[in-house]
Protein backbone atom coordinates (compact mmCIF):
# COMPACT_ATOMS: atom_id res chain seq x y z
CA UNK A 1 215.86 108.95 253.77
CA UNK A 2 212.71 109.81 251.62
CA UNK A 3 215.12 112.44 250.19
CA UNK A 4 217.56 110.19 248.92
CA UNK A 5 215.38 107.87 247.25
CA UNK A 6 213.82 110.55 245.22
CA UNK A 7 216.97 112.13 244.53
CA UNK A 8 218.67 108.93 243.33
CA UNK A 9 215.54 108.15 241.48
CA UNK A 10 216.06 111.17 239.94
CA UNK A 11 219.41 110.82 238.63
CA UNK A 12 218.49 107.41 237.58
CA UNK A 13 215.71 108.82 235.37
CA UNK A 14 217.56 111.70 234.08
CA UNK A 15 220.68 109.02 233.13
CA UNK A 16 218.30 106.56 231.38
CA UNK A 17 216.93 109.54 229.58
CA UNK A 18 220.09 110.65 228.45
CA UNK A 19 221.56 107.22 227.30
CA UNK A 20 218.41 106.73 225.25
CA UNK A 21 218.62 109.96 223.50
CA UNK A 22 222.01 108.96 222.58
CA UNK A 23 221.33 106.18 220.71
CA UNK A 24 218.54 107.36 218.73
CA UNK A 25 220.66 109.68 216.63
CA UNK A 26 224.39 109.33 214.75
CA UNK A 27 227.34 111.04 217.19
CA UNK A 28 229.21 113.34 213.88
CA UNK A 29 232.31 113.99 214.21
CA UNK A 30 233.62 117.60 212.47
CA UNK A 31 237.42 116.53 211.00
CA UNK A 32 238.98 118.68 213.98
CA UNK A 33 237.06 116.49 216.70
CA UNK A 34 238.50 113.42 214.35
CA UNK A 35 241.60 114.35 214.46
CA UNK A 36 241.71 114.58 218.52
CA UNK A 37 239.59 111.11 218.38
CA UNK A 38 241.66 109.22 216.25
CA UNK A 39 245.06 110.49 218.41
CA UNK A 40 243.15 108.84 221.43
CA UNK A 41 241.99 105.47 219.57
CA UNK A 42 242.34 104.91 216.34
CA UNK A 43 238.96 103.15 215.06
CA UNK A 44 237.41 102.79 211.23
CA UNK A 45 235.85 106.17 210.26
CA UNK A 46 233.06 107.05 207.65
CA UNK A 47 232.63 110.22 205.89
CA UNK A 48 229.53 111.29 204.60
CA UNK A 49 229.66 114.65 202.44
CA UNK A 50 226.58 115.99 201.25
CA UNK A 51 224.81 119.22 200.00
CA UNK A 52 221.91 121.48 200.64
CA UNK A 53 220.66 120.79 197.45
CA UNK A 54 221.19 116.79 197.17
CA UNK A 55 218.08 114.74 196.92
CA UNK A 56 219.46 111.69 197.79
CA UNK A 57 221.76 112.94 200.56
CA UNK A 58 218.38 114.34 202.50
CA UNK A 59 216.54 111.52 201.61
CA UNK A 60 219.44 109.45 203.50
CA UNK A 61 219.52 112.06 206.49
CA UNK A 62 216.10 110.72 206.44
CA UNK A 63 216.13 107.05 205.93
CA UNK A 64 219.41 105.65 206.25
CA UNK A 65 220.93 108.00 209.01
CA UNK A 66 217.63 107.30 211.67
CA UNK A 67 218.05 103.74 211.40
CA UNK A 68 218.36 101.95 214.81
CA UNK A 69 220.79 99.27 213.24
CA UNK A 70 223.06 101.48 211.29
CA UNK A 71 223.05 104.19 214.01
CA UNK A 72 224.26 101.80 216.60
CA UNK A 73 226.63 100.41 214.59
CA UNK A 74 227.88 103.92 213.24
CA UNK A 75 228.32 105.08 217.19
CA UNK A 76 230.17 101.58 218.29
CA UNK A 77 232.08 100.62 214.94
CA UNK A 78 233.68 104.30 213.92
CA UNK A 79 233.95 107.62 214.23
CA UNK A 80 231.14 109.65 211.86
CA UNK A 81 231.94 112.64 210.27
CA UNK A 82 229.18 114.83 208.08
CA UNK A 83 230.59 117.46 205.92
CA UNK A 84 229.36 120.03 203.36
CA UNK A 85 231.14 119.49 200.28
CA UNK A 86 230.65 123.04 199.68
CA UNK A 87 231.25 124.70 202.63
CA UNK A 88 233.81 127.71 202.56
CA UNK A 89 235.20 127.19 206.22
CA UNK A 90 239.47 126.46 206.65
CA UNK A 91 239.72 123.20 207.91
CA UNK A 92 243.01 122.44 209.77
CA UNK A 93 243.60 118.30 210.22
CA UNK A 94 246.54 116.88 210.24
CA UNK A 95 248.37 119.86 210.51
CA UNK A 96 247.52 121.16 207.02
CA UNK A 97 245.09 123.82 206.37
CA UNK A 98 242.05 122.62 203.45
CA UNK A 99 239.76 125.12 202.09
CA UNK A 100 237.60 125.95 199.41
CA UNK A 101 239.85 126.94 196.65
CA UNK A 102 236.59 126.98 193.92
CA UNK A 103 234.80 129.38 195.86
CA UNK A 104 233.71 132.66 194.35
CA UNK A 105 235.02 131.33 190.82
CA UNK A 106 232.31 128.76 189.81
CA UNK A 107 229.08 127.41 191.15
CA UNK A 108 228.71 124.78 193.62
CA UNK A 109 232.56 124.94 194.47
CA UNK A 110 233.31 121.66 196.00
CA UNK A 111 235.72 122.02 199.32
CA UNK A 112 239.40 120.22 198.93
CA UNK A 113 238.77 117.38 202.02
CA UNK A 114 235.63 116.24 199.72
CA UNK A 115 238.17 116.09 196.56
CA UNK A 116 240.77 114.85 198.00
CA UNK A 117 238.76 111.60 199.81
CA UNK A 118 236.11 111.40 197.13
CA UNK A 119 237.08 111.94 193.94
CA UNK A 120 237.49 109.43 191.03
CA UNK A 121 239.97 109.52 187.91
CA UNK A 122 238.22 110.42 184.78
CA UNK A 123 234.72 111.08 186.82
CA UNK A 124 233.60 114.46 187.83
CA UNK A 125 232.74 114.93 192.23
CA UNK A 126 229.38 113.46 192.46
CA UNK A 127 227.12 113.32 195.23
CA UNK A 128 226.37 111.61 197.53
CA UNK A 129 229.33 110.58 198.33
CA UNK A 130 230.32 108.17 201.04
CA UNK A 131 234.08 106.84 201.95
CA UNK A 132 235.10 104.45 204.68
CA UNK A 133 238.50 104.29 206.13
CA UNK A 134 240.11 102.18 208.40
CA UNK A 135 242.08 102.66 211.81
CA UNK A 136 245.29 103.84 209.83
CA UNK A 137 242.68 106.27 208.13
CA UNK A 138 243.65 104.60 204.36
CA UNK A 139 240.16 104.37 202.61
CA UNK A 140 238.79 101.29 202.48
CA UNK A 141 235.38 101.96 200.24
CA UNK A 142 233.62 104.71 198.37
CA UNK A 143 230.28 104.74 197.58
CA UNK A 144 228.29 107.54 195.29
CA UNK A 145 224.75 106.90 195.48
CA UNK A 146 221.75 106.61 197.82
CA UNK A 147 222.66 104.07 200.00
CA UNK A 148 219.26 102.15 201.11
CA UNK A 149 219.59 101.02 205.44
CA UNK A 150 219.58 97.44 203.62
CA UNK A 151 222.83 98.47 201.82
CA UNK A 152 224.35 100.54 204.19
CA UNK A 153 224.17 97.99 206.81
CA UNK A 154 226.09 95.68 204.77
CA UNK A 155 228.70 97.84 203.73
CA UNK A 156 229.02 99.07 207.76
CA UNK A 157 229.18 95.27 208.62
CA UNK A 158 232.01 94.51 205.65
């Protein structure tokens, strides 16, 4: 009988651990994982692409991004994604392959999925960049600056 107890104490401990250590941090998504989300349940989504080299995007990774509010409501309200707007990987979604068609030719070659979602007419790719969509994945917002957790909050909440 002692055995039980302990063991189900146990399990209870190791379960409260886990659920704990999943809400202290934002669940990102990669697009393929996305892709086989959305197909299940289709929910809002927000894409945040950064650099390496992007003050503001770290300084969010720092600020914004370990925020109990906006991490809870990232992990219950949409599906996260993170992306390198430079990285040189394929990316299939949707059935269509994007890539990095800049790469090798110019520096700081921006990836098509960050063009494609982020860009504006007449303005050059800027970072950070943030877009929203919503359940039928048609984007709703786009934001290019440091987003303080005040702001962010109240764009999550919109």
């Amino acid at each position: 009988m002692k055995g039980i107890k302990f063991l189900s104490l146990v399990i209870l401990i190791t379960t409260s651990i886990g659920l704990s250590a999943q809400t202290t941090r934002i669940e990102w998504l990669s697009f393929e994982q996305l892709e086989d989300s959305l197909a299940k349940k289709p929910k809002k989504v927000f894409v945040s692409f950064y650099t390496d080299w992007c003050v503001y995007c770290k300084k969010m990774e720092k600020v914004a991004y370990k925020d109990p509010e906006i991490i809870a409501q990232l992990n219950s309200e949409y599906y996260a994604v993170k992306m390198d707007a430079e990285t040189t990987e394929t990316i299939v979604f949707d059935g269509q392959k994007f890539e990095n068609k800049e790469y090798g030719k110019k520096r700081n070659a921006v990836h098509e999925i960050p063009l494609l979602l982020a860009s504006r007419e007449g303005r050059p790719f800027s970072l950070p960049a943030i877009v929203l969509l919503d359940e039928s994945f048609r984007v709703t917002q786009r934001h290019f600056e440091y987003l303080s957790p005040k702001k962010m909050l109240k764009l999550l909440k919109y």
